[in-house]
C-alpha atoms as a PDB file:
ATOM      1  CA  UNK A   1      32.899  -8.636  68.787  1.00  0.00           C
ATOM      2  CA  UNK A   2      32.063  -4.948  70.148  1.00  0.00           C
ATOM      3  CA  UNK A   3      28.748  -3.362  69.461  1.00  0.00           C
ATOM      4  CA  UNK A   4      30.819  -0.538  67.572  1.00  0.00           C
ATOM      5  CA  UNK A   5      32.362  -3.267  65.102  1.00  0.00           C
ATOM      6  CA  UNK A   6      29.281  -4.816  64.046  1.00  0.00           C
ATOM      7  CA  UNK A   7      27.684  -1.533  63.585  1.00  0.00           C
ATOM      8  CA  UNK A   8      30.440  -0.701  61.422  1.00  0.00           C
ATOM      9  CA  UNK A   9      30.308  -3.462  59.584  1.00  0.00           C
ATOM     10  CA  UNK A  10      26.312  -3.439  59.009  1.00  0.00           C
ATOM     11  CA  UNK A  11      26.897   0.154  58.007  1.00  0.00           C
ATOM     12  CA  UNK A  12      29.368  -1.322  55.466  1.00  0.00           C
ATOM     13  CA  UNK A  13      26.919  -3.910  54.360  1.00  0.00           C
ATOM     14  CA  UNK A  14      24.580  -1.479  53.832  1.00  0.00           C
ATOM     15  CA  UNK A  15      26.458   0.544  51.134  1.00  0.00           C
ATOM     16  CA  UNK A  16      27.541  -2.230  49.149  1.00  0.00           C
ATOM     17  CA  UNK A  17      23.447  -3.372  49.155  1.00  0.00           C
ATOM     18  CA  UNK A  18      22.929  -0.189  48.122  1.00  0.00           C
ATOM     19  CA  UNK A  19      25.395   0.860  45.906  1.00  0.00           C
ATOM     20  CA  UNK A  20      24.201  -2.851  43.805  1.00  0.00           C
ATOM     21  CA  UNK A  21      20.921  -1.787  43.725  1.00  0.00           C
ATOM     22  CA  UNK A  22      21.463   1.892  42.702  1.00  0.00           C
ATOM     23  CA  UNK A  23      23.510   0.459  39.810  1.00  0.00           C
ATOM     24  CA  UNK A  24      20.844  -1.833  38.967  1.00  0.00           C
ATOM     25  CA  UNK A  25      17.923   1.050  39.102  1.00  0.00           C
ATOM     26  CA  UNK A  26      20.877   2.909  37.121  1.00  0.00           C
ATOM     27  CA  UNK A  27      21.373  -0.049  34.390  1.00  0.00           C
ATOM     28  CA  UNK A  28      17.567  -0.077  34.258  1.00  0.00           C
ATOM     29  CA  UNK A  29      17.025   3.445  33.082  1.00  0.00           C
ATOM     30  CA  UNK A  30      19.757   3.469  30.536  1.00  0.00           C
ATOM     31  CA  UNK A  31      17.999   0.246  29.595  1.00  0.00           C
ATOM     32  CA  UNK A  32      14.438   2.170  28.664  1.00  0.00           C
ATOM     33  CA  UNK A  33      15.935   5.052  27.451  1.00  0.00           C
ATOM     34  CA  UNK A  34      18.149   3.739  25.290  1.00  0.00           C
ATOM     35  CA  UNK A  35      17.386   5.139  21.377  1.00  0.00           C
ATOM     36  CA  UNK A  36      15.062   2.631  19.016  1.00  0.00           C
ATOM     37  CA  UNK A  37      15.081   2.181  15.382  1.00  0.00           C
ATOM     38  CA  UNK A  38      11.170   3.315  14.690  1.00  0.00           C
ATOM     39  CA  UNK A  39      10.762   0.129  12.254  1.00  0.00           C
ATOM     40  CA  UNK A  40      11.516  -2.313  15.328  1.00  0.00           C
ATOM     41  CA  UNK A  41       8.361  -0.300  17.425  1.00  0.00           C
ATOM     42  CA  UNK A  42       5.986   0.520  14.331  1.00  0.00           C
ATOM     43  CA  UNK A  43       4.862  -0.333  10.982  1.00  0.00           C
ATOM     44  CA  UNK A  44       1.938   1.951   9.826  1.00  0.00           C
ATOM     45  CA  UNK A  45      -0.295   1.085   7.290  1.00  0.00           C
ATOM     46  CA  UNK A  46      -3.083   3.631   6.180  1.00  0.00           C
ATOM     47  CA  UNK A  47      -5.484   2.107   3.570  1.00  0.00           C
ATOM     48  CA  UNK A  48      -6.226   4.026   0.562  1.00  0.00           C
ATOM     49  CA  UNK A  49      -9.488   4.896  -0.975  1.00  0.00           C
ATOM     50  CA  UNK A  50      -7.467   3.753  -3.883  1.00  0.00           C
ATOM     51  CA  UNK A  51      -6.689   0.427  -1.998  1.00  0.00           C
ATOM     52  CA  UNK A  52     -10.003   0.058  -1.071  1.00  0.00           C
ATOM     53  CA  UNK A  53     -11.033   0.462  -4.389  1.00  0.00           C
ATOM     54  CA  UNK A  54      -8.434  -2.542  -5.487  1.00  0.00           C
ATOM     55  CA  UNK A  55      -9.797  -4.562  -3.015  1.00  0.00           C
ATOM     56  CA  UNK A  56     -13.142  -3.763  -4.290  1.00  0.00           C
ATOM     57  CA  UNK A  57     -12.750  -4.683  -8.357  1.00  0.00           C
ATOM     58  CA  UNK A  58     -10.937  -8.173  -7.290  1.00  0.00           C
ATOM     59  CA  UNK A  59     -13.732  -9.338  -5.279  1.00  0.00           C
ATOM     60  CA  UNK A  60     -16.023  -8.871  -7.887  1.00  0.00           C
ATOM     61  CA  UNK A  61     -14.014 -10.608 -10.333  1.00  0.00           C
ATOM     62  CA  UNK A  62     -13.101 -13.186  -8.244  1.00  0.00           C
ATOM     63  CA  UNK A  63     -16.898 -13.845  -8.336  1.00  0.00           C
ATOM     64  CA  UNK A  64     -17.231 -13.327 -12.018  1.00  0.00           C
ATOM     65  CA  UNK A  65     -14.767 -16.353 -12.474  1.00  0.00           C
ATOM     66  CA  UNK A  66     -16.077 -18.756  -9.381  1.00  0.00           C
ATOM     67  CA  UNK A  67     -19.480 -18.289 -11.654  1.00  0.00           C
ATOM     68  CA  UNK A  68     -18.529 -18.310 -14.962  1.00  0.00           C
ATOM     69  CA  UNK A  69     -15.434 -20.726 -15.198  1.00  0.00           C
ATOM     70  CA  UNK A  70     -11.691 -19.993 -16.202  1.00  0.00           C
ATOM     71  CA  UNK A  71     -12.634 -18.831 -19.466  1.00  0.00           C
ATOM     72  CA  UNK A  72     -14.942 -15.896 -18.218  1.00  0.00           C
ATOM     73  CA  UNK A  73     -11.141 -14.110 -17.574  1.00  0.00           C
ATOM     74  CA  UNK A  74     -11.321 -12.644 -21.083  1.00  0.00           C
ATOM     75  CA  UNK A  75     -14.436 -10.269 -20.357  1.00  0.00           C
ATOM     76  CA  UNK A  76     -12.028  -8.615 -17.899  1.00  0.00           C
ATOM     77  CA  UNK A  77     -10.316  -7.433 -21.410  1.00  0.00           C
ATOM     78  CA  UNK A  78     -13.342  -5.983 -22.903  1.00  0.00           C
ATOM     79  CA  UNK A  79     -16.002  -5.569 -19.925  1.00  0.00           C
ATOM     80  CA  UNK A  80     -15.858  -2.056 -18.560  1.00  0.00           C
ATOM     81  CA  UNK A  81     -17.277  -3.267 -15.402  1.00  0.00           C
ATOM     82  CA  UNK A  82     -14.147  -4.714 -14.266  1.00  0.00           C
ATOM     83  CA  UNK A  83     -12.157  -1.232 -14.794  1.00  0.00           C
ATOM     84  CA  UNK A  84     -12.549   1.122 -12.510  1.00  0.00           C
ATOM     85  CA  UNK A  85     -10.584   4.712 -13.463  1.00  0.00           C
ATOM     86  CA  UNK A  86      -6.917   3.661 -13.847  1.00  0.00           C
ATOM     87  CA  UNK A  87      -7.215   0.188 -11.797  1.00  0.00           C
ATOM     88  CA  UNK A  88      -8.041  -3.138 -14.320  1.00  0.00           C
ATOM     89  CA  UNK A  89      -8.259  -6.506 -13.588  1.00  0.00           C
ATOM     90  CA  UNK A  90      -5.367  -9.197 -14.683  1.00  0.00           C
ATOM     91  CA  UNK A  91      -5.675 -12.769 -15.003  1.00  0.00           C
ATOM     92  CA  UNK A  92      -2.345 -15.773 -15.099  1.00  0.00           C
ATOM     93  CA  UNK A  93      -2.693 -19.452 -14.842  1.00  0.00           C
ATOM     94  CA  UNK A  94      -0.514 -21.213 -11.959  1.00  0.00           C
ATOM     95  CA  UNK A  95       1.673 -22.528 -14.582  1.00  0.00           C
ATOM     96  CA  UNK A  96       2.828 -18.818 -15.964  1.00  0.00           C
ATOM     97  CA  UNK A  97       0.418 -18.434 -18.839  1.00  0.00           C
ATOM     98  CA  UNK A  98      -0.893 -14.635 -18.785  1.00  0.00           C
ATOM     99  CA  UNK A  99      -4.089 -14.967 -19.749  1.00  0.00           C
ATOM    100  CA  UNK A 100      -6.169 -11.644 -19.677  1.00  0.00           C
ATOM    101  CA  UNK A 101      -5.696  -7.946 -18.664  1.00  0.00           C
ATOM    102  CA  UNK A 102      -8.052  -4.873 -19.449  1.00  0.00           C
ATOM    103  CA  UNK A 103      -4.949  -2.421 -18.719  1.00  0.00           C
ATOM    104  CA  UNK A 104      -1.292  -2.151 -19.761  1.00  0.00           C
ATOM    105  CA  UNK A 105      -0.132  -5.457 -19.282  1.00  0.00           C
ATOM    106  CA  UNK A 106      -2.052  -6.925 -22.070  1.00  0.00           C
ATOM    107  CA  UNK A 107       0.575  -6.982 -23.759  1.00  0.00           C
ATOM    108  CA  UNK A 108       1.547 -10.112 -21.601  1.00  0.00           C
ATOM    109  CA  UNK A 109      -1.357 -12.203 -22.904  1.00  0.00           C
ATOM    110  CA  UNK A 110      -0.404 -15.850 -23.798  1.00  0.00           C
ATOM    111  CA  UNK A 111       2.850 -15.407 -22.679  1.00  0.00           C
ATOM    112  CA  UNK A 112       4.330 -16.772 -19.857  1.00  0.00           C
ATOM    113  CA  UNK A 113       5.785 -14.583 -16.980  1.00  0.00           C
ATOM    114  CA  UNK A 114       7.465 -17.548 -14.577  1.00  0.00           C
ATOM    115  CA  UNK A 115      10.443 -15.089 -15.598  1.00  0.00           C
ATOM    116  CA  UNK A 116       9.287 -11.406 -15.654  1.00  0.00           C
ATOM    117  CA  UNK A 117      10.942  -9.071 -13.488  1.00  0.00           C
ATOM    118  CA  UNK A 118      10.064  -5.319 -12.303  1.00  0.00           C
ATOM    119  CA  UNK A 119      12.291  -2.870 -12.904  1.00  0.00           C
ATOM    120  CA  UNK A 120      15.078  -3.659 -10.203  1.00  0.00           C
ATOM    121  CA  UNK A 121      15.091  -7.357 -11.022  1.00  0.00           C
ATOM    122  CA  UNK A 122      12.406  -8.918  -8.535  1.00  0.00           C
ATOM    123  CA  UNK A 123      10.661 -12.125 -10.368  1.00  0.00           C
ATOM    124  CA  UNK A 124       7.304 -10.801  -8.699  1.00  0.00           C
ATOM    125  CA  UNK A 125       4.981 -12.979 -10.771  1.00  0.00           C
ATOM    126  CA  UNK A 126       6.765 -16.150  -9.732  1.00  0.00           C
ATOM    127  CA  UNK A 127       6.428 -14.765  -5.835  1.00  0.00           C
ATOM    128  CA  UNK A 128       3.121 -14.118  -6.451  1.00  0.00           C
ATOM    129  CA  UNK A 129       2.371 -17.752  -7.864  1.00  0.00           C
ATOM    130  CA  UNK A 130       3.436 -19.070  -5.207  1.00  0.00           C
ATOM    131  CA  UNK A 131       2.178 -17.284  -2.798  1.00  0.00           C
ATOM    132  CA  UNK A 132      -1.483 -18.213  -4.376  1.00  0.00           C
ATOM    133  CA  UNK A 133      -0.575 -22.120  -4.333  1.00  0.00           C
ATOM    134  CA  UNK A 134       0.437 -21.892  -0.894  1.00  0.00           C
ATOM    135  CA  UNK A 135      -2.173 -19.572   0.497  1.00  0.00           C
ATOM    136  CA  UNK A 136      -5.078 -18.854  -1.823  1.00  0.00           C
ATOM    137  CA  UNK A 137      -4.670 -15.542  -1.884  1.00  0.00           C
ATOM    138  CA  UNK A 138      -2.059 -12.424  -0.962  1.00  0.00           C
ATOM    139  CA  UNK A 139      -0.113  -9.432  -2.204  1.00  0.00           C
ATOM    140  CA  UNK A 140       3.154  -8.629  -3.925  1.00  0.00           C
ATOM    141  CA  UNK A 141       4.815  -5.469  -4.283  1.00  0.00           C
ATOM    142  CA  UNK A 142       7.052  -4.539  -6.988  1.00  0.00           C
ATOM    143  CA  UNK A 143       8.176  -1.242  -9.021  1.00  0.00           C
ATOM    144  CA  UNK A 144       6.415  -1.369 -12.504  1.00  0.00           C
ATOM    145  CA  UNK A 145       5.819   1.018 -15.026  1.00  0.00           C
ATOM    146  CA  UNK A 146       2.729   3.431 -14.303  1.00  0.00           C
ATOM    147  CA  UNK A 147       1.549   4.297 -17.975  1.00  0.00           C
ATOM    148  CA  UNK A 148       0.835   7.989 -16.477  1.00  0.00           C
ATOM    149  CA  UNK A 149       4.513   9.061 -16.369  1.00  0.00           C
ATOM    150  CA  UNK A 150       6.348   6.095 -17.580  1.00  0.00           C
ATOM    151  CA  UNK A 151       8.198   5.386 -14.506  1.00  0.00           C
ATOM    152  CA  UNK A 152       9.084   2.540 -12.453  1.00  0.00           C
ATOM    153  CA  UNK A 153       6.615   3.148  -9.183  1.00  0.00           C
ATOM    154  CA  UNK A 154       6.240   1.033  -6.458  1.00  0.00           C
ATOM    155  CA  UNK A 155       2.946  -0.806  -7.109  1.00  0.00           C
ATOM    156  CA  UNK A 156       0.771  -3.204  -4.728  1.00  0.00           C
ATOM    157  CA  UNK A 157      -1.101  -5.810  -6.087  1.00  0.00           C
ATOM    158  CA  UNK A 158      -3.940  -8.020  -4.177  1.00  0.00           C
ATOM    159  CA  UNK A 159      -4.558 -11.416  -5.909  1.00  0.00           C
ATOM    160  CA  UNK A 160      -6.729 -14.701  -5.621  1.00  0.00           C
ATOM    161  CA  UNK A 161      -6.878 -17.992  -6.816  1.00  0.00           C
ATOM    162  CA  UNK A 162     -10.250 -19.302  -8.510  1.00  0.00           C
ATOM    163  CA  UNK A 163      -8.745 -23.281  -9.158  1.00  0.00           C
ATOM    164  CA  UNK A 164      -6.087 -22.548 -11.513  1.00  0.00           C
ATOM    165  CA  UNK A 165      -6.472 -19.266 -12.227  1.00  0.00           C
ATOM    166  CA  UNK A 166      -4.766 -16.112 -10.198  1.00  0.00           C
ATOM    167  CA  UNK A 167      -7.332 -13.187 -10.855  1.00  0.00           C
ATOM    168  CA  UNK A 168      -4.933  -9.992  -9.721  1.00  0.00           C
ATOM    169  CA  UNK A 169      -6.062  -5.922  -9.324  1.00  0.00           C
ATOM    170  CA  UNK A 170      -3.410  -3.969  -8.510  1.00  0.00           C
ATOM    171  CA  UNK A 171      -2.565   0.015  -7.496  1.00  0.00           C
ATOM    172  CA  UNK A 172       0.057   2.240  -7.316  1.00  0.00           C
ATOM    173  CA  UNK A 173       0.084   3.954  -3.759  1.00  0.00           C
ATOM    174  CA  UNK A 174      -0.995   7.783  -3.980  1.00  0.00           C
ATOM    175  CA  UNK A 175       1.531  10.463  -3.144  1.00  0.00           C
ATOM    176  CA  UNK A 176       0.658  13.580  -1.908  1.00  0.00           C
ATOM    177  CA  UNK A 177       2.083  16.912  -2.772  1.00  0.00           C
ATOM    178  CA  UNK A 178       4.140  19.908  -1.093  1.00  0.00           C
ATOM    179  CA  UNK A 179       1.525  21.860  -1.179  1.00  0.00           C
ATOM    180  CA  UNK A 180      -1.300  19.185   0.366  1.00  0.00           C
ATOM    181  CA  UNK A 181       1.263  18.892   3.579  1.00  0.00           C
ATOM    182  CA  UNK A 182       1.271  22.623   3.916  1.00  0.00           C
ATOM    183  CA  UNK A 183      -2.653  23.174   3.922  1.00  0.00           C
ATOM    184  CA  UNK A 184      -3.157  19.963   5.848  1.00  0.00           C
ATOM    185  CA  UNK A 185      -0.430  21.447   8.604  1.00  0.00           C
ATOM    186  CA  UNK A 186      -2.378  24.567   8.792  1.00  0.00           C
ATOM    187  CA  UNK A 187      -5.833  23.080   9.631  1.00  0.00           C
ATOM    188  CA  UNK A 188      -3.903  21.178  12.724  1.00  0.00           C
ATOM    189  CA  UNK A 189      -2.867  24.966  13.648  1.00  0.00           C
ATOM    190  CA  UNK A 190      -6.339  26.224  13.225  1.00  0.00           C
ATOM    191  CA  UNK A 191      -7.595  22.747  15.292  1.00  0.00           C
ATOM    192  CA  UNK A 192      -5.051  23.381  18.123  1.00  0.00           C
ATOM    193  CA  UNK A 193      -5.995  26.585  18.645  1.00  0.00           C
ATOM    194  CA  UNK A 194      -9.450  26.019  18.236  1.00  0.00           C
ATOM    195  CA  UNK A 195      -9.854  22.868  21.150  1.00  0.00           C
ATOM    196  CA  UNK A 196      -6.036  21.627  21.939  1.00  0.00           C
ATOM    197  CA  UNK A 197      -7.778  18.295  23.594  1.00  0.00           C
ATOM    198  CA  UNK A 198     -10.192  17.763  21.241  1.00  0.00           C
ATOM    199  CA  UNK A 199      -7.286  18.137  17.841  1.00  0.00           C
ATOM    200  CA  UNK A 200      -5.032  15.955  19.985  1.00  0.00           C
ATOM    201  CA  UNK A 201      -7.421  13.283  20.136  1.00  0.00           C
ATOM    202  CA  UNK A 202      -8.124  14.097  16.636  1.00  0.00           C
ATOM    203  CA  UNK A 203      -4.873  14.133  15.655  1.00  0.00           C
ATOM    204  CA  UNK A 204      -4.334  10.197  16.601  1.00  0.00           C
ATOM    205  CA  UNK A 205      -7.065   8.535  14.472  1.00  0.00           C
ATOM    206  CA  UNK A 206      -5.738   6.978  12.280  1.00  0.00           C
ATOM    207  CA  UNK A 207      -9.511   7.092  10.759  1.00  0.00           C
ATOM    208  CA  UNK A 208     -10.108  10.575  11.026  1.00  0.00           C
ATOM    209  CA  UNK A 209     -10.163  13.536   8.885  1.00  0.00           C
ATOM    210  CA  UNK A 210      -6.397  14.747   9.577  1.00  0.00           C
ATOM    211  CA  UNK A 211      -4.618  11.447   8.228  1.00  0.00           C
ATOM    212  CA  UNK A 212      -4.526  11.837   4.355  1.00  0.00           C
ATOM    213  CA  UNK A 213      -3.376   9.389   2.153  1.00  0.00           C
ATOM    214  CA  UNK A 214       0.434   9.403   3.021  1.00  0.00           C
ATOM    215  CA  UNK A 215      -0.184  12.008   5.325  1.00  0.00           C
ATOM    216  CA  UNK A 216      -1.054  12.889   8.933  1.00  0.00           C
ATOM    217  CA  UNK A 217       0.015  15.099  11.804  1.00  0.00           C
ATOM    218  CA  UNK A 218       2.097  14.395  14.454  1.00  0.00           C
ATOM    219  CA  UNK A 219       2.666  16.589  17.781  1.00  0.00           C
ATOM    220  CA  UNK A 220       5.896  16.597  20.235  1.00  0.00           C
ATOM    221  CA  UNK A 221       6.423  18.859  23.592  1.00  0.00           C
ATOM    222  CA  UNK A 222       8.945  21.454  23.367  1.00  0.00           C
ATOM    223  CA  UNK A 223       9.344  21.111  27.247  1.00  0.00           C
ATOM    224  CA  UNK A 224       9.506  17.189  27.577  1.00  0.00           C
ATOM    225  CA  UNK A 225      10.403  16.269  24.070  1.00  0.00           C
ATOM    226  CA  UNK A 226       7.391  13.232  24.215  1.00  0.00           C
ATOM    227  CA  UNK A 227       5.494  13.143  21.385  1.00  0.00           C
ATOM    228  CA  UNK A 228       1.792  13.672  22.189  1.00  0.00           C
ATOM    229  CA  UNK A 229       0.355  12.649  18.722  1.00  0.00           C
ATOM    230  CA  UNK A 230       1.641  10.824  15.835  1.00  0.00           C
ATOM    231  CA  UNK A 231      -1.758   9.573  13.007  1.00  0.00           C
ATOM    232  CA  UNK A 232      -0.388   6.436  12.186  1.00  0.00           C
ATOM    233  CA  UNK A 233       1.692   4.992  14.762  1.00  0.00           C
ATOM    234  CA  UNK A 234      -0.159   5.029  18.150  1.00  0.00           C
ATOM    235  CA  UNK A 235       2.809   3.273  19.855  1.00  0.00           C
ATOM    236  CA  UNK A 236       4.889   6.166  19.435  1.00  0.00           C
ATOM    237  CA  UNK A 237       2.789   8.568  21.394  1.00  0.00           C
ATOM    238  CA  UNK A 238       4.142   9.291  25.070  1.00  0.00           C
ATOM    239  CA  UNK A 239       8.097   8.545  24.037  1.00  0.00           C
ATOM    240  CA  UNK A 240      10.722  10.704  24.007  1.00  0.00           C
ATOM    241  CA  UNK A 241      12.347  12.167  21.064  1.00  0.00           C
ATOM    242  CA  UNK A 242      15.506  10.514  22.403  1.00  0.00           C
ATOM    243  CA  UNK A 243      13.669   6.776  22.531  1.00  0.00           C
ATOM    244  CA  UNK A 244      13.238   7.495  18.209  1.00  0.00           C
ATOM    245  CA  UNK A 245      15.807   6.858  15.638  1.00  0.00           C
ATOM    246  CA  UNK A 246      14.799   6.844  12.063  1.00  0.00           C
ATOM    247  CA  UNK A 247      15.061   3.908   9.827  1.00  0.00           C
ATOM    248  CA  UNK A 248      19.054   4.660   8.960  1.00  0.00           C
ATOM    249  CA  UNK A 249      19.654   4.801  12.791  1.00  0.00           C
ATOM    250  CA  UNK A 250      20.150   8.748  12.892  1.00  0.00           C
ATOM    251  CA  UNK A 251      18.334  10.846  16.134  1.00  0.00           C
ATOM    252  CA  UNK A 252      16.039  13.159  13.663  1.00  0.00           C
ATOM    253  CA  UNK A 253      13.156  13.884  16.170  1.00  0.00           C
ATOM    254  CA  UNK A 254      16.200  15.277  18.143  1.00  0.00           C
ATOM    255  CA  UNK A 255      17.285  17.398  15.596  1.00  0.00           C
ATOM    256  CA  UNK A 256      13.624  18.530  14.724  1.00  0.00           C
ATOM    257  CA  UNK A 257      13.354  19.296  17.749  1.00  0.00           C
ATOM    258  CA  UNK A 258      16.380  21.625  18.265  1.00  0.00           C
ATOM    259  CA  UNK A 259      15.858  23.456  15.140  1.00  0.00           C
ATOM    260  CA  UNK A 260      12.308  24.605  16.600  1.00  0.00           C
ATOM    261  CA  UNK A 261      13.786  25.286  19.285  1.00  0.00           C
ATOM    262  CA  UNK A 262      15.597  28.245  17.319  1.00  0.00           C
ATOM    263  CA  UNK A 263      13.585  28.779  14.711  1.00  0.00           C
ATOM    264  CA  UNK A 264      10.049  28.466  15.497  1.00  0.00           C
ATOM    265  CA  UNK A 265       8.769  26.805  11.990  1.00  0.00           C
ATOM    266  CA  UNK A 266      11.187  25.596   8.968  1.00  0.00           C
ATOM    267  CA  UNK A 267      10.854  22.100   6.544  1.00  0.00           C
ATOM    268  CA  UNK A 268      13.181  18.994   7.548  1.00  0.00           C
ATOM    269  CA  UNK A 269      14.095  16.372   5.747  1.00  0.00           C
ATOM    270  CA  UNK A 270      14.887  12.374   5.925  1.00  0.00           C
ATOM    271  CA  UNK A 271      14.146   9.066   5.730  1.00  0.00           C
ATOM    272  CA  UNK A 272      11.292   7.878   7.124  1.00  0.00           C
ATOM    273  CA  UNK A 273       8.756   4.964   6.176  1.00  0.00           C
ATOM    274  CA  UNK A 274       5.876   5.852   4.050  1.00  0.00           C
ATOM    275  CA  UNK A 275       2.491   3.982   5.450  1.00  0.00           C
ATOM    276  CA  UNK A 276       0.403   3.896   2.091  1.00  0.00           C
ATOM    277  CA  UNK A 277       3.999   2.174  -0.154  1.00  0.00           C
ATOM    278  CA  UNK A 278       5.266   0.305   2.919  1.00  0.00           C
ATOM    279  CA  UNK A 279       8.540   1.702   2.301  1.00  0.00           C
ATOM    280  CA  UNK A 280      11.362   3.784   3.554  1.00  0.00           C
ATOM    281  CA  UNK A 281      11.591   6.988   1.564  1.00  0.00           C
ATOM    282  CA  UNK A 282      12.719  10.445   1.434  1.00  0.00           C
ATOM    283  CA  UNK A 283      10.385  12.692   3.507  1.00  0.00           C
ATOM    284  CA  UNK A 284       9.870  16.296   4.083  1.00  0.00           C
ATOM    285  CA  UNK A 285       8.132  17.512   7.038  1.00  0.00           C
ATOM    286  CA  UNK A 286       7.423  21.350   7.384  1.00  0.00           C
ATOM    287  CA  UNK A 287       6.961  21.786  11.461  1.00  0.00           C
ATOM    288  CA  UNK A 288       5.874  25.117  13.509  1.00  0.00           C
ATOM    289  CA  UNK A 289       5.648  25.851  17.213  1.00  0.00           C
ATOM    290  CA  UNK A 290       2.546  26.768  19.043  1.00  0.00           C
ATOM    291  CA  UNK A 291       1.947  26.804  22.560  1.00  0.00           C
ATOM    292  CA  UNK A 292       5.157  25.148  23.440  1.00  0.00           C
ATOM    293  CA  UNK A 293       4.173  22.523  21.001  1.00  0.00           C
ATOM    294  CA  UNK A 294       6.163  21.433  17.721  1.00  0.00           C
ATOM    295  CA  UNK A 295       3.248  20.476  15.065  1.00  0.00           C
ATOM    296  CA  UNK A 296       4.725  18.611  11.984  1.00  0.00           C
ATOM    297  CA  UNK A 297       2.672  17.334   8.921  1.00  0.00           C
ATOM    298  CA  UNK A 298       5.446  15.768   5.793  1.00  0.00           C
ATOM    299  CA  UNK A 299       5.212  14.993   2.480  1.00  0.00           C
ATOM    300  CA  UNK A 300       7.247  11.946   0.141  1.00  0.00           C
ATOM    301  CA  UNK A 301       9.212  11.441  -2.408  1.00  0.00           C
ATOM    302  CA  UNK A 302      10.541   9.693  -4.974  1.00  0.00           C
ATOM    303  CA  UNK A 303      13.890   7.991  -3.948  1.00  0.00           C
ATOM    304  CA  UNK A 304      15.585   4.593  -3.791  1.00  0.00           C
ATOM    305  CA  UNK A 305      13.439   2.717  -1.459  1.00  0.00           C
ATOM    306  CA  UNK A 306      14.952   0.015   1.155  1.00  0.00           C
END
């Protein structure tokens, strides 16, 4: 074989090497860039002051009962101590029986509710029964009826179990307002222009003063499309708008992002999950630009949840 045959032939060798392993860097890109629903990358949770506060009244009836006995559970119908504004403390035996409540549901009291359901059908007493015989303690979320407006409203409820007794405080999740997304979205302007570093920073904790309730700020590049700060979801800060799909698959950071592109500053709405209810709902985020930088703050609302 002549020298200009092999050399042909390692020259042929070559491309074929190198055409695999350009496909393969190729495959490998499409691979990371490839769009993500957000729930299989995040699920934010900010707690409440009114969570806290939950958390709060059922530890100290949980005491009351682990001192008192099983039948202390009626002072929690008559004892303002364990009512705190609009949250009360409810009481069930393992078997069913509803035994006490210093709110609404004392209308339940000494009946059982092995077969109660919430407004769309869910047995949540029953779930949370046996989640307390299995585990000692937990939390159930249903839609009940909040005596302030009479509608079903997605509630959370903690509970423990004192020996055969489930002592329960539950809460409905706190919604903010139009209006609260505007003023909060307008003190991120202020912050940006004030120290862009420092409200970045800002910005992403999850503790700080610019996550409210059910809202917080988040902050995407016009130029690169990354987000550089989201107040609930830390994993989502550094991707591309392109990585995101919402939680019905569709590319709305995309579209955001377009429609700042032509209009500097407008509201936007879909679906999107809510980190104080745990649930996908209707959102509305009102975004502006500002130094090349698309600054969004939304607000919830009611809707069929998933």
């Amino acid at each position: 074989m002549n020298l200009s045959r092999i050399t042909l032939i390692g020259c042929a060798v070559f491309a074929v090497v190198s055409g695999i392993g350009l496909r393969a860097e190729h495959s490998e890109t499409a691979k990371e860039t490839k769009p993500v629903n957000v729930l299989d990358i995040s699920e934010p949770h900010v707690v409440s002051k009114a969570e806290r506060r939950a958390k709060t009244l059922l530890a100290k009836a949980v005491i009351h009962v682990q001192k008192e006995g099983d039948d202390s559970v009626k002072d929690f119908m008559s004892d303002p101590e364990y009512i705190d504004g609009e949250l009360y403390v409810f009481a069930l035996g393992i078997d069913g029986q509803f035994l006490a409540s210093g709110g609404s549901s004392m209308v339940l009291v000494g009946d059982s509710v092995l077969d109660t359901q919430d407004v769309y059908g869910n047995p949540f007493f029953r779930e949370m029964i046996t989640k307390a015989v299995h585990n000692g303690f937990g939390e159930v979320k249903y839609h009940w009826t909040n005596p302030t407006d009479r509608m079903g409203e997605p509630k959370t409820t903690f509970f423990e179990r004192v020996g055969d007794v489930i002592v329960a405080v539950g809460y409905y999740p706190e919604r903010s307002s139009a209006a609260e997304a505007k003023n909060l979205l307008a003190r991120a302007m202020t912050a940006i222009v004030e120290s862009e570093q420092e409200s970045l920073a800002e910005f992403n904790d999850a503790d700080g003063s610019f996550v409210e309730g059910d809202l917080y700020v988040f902050v995407m590049d016009m130029s690169s499309g990354k987000l550089l700060a989201h107040g609930v979801s830390p994993e989502l800060v550094g991707r591309s708008h392109s990585e995101i799909l919402s939680p019905d698959d569709k590319p709305i950071l995309t579209e955001m992002l377009n429609l700042a592109k032509e209009n500097g500053r407008g509201v936007y709405t879909y679906r999107w999950l809510n980190p104080q209810s745990s649930k996908v709902e209707t959102k509305h985020t009102y975004y502006r630009v500002i130094d090349n930088k698309l600054v969004g703050v939304g607000y919830y609302t009611k809707s069929n949840n998933t």
